[in-house]
N, C-alpha and C. Protein backbone atom coordinates (compact mmCIF):
# COMPACT_ATOMS: atom_id res chain seq x y z
N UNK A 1 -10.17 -20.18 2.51
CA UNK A 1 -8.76 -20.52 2.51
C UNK A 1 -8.20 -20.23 3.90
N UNK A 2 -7.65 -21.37 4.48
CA UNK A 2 -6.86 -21.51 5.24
C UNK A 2 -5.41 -20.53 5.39
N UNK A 3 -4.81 -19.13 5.98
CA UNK A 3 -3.51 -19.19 6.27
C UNK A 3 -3.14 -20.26 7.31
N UNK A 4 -1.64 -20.24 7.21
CA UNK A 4 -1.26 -21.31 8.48
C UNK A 4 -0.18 -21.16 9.25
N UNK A 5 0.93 -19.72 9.07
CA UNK A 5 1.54 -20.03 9.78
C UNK A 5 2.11 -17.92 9.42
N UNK A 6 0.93 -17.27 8.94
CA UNK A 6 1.16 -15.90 8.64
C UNK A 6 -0.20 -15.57 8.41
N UNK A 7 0.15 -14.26 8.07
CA UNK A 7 -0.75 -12.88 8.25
C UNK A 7 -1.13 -12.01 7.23
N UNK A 8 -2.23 -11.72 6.46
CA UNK A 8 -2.18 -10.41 6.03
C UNK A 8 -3.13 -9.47 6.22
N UNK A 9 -2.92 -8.39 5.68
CA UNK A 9 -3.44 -7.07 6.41
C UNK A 9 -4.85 -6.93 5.62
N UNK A 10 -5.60 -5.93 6.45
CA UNK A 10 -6.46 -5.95 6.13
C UNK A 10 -6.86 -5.08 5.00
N UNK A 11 -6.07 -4.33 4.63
CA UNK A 11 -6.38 -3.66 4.02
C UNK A 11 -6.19 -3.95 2.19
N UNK A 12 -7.07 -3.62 1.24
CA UNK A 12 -6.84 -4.16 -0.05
C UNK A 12 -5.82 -3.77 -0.69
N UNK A 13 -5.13 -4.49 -1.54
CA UNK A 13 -3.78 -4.30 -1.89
C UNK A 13 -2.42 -4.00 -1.07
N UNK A 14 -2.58 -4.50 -0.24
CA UNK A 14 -1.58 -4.35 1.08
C UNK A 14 0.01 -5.66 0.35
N UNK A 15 0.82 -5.31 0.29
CA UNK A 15 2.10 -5.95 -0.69
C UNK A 15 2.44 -6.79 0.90
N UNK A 16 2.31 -6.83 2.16
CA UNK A 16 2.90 -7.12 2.69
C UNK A 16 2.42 -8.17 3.54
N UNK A 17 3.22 -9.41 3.93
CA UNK A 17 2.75 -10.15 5.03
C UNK A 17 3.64 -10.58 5.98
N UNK A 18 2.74 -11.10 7.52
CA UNK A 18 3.31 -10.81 8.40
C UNK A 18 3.39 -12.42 8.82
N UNK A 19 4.56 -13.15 8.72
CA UNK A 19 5.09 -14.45 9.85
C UNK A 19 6.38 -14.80 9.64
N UNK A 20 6.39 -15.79 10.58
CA UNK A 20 7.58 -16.76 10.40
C UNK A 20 8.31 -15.42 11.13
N UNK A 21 8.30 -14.59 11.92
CA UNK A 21 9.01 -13.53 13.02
C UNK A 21 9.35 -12.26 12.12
N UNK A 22 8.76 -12.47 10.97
CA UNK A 22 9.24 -10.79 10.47
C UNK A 22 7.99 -10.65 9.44
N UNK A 23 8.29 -9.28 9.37
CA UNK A 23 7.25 -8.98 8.41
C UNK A 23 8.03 -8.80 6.96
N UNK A 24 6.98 -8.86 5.82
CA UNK A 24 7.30 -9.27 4.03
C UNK A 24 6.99 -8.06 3.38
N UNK A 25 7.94 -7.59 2.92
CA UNK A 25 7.59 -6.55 2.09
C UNK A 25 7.52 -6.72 1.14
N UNK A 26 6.97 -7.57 -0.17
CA UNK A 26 6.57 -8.18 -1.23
C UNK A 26 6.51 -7.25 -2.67
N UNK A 27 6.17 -5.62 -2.00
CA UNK A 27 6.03 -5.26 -2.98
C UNK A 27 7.74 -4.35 -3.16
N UNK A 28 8.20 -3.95 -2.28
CA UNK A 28 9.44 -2.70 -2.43
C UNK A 28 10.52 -3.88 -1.82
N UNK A 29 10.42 -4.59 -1.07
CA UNK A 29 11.63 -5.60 -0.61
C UNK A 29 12.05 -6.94 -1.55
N UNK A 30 11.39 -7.14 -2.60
CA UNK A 30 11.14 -8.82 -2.94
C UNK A 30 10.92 -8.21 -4.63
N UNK A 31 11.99 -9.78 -5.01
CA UNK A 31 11.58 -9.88 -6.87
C UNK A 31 10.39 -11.20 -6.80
N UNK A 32 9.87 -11.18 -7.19
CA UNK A 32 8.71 -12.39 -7.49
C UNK A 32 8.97 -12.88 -9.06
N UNK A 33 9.74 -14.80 -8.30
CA UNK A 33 10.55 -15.14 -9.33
C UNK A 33 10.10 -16.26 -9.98
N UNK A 34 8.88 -16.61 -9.94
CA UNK A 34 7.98 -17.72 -10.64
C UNK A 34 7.08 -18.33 -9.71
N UNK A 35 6.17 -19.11 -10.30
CA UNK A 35 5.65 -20.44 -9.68
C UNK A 35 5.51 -21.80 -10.19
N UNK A 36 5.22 -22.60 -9.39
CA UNK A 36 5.03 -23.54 -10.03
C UNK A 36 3.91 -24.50 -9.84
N UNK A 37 2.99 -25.00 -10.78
CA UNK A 37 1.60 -25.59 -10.51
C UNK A 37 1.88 -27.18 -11.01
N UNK A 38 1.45 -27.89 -9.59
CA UNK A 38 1.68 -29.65 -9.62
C UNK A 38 -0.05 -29.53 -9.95
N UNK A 39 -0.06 -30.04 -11.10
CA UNK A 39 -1.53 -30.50 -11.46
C UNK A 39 -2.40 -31.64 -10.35
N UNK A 40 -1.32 -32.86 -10.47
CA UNK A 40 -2.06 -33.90 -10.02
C UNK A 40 -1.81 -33.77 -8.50
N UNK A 41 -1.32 -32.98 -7.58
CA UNK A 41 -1.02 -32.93 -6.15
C UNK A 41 -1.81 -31.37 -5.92
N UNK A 42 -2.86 -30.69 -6.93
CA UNK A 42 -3.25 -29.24 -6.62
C UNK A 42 -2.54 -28.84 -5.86
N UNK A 43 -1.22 -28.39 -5.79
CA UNK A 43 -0.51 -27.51 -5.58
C UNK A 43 0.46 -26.63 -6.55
N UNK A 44 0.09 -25.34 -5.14
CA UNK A 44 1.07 -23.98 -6.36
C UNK A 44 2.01 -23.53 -5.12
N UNK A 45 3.09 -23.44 -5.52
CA UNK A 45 4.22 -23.04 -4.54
C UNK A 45 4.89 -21.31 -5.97
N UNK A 46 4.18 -19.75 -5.24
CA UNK A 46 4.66 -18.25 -5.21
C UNK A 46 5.96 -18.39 -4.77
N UNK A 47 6.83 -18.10 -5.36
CA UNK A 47 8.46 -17.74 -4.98
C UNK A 47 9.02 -16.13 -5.20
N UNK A 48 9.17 -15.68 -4.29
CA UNK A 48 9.91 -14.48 -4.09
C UNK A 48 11.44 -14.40 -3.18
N UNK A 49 12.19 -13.39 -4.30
CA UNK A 49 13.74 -13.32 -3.27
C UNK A 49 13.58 -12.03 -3.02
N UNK A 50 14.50 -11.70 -1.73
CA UNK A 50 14.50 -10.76 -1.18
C UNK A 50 15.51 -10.09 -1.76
N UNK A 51 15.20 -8.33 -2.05
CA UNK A 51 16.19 -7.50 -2.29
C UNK A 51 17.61 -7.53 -1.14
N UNK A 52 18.68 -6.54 -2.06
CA UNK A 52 19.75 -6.54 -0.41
C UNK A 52 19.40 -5.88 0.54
N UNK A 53 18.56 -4.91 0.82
CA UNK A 53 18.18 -4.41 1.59
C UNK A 53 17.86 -5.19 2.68
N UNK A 54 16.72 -6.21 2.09
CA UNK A 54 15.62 -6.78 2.99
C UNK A 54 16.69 -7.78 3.23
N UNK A 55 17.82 -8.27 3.01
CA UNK A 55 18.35 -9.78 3.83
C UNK A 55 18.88 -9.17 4.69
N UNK A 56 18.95 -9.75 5.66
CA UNK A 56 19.58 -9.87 7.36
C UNK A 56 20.52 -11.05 7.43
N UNK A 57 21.35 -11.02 8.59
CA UNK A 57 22.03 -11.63 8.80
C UNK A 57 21.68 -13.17 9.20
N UNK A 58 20.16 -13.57 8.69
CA UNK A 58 19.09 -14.39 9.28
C UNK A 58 19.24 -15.63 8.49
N UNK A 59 19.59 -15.35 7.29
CA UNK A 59 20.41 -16.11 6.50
C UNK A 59 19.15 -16.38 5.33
N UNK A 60 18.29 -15.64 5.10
CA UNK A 60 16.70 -15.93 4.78
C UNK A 60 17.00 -15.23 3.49
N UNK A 61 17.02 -15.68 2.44
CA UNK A 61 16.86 -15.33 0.81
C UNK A 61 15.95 -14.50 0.38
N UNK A 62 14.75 -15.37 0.44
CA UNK A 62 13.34 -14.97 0.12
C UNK A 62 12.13 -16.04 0.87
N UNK A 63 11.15 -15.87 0.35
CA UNK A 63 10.24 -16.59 0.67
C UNK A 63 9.16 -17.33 -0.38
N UNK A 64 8.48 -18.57 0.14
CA UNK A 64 7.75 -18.79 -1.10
C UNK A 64 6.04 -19.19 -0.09
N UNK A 65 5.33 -19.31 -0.94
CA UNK A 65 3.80 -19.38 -0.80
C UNK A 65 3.73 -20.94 -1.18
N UNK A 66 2.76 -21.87 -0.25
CA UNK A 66 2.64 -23.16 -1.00
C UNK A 66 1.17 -23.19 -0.64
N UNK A 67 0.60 -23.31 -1.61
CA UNK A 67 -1.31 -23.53 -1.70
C UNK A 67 -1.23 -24.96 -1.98
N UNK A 68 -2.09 -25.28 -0.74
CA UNK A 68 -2.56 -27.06 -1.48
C UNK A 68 -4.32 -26.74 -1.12
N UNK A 69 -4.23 -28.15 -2.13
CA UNK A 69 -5.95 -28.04 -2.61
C UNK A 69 -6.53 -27.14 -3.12
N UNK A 70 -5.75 -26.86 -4.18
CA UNK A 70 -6.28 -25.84 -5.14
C UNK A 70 -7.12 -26.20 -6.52
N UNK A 71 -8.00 -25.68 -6.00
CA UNK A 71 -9.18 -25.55 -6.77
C UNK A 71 -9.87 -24.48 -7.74
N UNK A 72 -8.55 -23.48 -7.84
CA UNK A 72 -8.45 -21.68 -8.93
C UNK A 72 -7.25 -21.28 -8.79
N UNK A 73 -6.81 -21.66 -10.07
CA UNK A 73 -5.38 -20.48 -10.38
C UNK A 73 -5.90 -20.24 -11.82
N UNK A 74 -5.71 -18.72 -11.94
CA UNK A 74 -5.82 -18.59 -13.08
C UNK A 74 -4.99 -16.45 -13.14
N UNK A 75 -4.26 -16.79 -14.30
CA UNK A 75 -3.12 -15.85 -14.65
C UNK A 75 -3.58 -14.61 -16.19
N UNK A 76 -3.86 -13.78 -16.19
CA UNK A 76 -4.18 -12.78 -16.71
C UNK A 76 -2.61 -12.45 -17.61
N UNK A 77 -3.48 -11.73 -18.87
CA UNK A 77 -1.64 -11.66 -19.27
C UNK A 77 -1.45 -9.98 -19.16
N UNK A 78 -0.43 -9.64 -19.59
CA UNK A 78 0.27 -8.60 -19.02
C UNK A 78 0.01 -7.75 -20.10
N UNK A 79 0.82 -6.62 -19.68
CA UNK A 79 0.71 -5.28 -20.63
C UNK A 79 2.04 -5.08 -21.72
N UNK A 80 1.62 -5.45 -22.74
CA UNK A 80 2.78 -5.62 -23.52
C UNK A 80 3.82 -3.84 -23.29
N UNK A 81 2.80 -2.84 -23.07
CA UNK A 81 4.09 -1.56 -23.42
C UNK A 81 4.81 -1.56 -22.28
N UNK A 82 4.75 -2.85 -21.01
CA UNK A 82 5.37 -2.63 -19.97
C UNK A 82 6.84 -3.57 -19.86
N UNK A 83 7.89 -2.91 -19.41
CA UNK A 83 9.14 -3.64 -20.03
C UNK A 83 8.78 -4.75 -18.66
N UNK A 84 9.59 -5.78 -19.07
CA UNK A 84 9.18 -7.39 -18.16
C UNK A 84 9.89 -7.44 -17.04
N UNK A 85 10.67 -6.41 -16.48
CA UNK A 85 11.02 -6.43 -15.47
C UNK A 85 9.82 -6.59 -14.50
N UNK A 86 8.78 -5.74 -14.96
CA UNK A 86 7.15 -5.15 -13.95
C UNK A 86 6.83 -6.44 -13.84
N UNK A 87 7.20 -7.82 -14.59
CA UNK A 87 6.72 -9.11 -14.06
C UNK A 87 6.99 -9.44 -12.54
N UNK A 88 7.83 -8.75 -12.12
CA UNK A 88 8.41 -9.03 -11.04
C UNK A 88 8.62 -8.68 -9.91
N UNK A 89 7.40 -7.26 -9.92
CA UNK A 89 7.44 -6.27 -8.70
C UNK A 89 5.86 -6.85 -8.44
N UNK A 90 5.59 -6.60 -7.45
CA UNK A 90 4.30 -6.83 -6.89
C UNK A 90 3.84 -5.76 -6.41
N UNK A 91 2.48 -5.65 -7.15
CA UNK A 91 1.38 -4.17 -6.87
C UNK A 91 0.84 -4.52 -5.39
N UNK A 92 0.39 -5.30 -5.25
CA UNK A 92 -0.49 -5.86 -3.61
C UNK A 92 -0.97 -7.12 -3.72
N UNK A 93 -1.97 -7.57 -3.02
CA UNK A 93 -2.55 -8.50 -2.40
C UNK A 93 -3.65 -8.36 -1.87
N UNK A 94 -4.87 -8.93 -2.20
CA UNK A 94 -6.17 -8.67 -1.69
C UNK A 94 -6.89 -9.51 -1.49
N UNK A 95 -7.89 -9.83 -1.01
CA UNK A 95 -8.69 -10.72 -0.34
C UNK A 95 -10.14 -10.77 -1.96
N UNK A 96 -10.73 -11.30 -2.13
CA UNK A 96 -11.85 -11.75 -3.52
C UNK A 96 -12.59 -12.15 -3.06
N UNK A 97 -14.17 -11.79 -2.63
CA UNK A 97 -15.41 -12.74 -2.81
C UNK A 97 -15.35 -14.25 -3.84
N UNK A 98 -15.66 -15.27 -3.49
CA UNK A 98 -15.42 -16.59 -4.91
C UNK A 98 -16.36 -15.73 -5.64
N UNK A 99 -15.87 -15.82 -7.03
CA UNK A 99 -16.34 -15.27 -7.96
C UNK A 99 -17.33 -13.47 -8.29
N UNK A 100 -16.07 -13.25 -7.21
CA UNK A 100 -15.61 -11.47 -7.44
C UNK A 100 -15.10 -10.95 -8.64
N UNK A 101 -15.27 -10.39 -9.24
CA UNK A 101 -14.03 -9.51 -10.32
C UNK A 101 -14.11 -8.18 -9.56
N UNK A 102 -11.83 -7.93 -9.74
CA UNK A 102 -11.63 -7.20 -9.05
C UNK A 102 -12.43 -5.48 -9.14
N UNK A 103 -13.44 -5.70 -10.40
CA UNK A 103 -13.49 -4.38 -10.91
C UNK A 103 -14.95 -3.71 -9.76
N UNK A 104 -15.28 -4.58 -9.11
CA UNK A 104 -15.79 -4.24 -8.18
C UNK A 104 -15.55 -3.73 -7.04
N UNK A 105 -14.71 -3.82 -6.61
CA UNK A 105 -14.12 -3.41 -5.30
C UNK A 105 -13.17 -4.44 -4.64
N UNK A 106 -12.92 -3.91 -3.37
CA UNK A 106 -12.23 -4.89 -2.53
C UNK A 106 -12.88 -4.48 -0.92
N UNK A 107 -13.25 -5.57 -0.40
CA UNK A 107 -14.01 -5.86 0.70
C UNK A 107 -12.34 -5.41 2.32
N UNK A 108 -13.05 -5.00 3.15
CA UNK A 108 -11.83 -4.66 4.36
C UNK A 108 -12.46 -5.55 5.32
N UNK A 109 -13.78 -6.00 5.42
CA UNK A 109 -14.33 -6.59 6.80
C UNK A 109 -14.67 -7.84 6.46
N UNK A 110 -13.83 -8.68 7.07
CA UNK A 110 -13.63 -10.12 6.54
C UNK A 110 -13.65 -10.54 8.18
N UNK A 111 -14.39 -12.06 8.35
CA UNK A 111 -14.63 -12.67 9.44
C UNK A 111 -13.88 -13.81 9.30
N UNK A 112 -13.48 -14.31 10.41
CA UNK A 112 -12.49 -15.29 10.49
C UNK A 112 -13.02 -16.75 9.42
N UNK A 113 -13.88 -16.84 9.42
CA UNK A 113 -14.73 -18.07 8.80
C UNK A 113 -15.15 -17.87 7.41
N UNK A 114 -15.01 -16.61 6.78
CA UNK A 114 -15.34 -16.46 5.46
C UNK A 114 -14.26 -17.41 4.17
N UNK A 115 -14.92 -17.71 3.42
CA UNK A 115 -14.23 -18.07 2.82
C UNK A 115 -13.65 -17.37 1.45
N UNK A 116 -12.53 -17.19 0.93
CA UNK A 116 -11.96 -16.20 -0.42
C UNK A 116 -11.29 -16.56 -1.39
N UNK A 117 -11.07 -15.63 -2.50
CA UNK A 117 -9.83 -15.90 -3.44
C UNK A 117 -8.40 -15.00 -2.84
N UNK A 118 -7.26 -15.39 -3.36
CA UNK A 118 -6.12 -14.40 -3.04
C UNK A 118 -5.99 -13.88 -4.92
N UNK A 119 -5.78 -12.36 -4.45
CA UNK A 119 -5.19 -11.67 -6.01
C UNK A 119 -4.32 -11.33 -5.78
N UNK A 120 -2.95 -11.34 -6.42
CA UNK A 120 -1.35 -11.38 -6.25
C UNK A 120 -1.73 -10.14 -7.72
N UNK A 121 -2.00 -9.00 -7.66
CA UNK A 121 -1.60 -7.97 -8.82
C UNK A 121 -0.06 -7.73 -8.94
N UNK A 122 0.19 -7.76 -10.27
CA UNK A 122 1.41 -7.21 -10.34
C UNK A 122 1.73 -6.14 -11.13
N UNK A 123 3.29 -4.94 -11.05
CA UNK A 123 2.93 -3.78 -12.19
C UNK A 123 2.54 -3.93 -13.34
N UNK A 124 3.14 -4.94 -14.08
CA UNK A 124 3.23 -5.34 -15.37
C UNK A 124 1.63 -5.84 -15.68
N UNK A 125 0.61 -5.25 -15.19
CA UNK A 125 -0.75 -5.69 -15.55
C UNK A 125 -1.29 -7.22 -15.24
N UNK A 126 -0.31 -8.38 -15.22
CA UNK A 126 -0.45 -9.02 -14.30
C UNK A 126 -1.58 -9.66 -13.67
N UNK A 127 -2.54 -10.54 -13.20
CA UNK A 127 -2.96 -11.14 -12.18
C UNK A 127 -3.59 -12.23 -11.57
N UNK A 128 -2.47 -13.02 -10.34
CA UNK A 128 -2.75 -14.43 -9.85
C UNK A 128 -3.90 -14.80 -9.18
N UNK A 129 -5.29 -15.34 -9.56
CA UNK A 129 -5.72 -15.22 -8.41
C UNK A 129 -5.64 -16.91 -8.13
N UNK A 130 -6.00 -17.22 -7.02
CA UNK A 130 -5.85 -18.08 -6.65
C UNK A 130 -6.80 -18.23 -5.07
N UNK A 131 -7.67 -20.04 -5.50
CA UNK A 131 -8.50 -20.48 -4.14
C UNK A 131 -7.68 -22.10 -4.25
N UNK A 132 -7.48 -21.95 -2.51
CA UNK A 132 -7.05 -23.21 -2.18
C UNK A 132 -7.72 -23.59 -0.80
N UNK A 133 -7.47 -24.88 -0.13
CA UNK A 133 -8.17 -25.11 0.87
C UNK A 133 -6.86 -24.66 2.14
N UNK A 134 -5.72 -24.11 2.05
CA UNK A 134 -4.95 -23.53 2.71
C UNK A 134 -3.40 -23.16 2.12
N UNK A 135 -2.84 -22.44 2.92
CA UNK A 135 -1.45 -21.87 2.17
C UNK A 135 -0.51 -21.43 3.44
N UNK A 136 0.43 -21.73 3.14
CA UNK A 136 1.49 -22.02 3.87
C UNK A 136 3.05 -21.50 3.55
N UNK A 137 3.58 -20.25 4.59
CA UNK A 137 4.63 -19.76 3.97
C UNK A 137 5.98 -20.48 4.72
N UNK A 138 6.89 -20.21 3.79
CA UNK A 138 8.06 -20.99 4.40
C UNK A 138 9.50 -20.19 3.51
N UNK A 139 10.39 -19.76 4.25
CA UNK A 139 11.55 -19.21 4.21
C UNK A 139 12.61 -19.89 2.92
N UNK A 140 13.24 -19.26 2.43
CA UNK A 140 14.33 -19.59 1.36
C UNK A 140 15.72 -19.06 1.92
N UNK A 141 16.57 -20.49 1.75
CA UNK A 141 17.82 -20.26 2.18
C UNK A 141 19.22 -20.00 1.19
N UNK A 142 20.03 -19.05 1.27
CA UNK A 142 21.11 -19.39 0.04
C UNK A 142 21.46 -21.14 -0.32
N UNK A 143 21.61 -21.37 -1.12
CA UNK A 143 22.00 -23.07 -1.03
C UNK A 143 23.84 -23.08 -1.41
């Protein structure tokens, strides 16, 4: 998978990514407020708004994730004793061997050319993973 216009860290479960001139705090700055999957265009566009904290005078809402050429989404269900707010906080973000389960580990030394899954964990038990042939972040404005 292709990023294209951001960053993330190397480290496993890291909530945060870095473009578009600022860095994302995904997990303590941001509600994560749906997605949505175009079957016949394999695309998934991640939507997150930013807490008040995290808006600036930048005029920037939140942010969303758009995967095209997706070829794995698949959504785990949640923990029922967890109230559904936890749908909406984000645990981290990690990098997946194709056909990793997370119960193995999480890999830190990744080469520019490897290819992966993304896991979007969330509190609420939660988890997105997702392979596309690239992904692309882009800013949310009040409308």
């Amino acid at each position: 998978m292709k990023f294209l216009n951001f960053s993330h860290g190397e480290l496993p479960q890291a909530g945060g990514l870095s473009g578009l001139g600022r860095e994302w705090d995904l997990h303590n700055g941001a509600r994560f407020t749906g997605y949505q999957f175009d079957v016949k265009q394999r695309r998934l566009v991640l939507v997150w708004e930013l807490s008040g904290e995290e808006r600036r005078d930048d005029h920037i809402c939140g942010c969303k994730l758009t995967f095209r050429g997706v070829d794995l989404f698949t959504v785990t269900e949640r923990d029922p004793e967890l109230p559904p707010s936890e749908d909406e906080t984000l645990f981290g973000i990690s990098r997946l061997e194709r056909g990793q389960d997370k119960s193995s580990g999480f890999r830190t030394d990744w080469n520019s050319d490897e290819d992966f899954n993304l896991l979007f964990e969330f509190q609420s038990g939660v988890d997105l993973e997702v392979h596309a042939a690239e992904v692309e972040m882009s800013v949310l404005r009040p409308e």
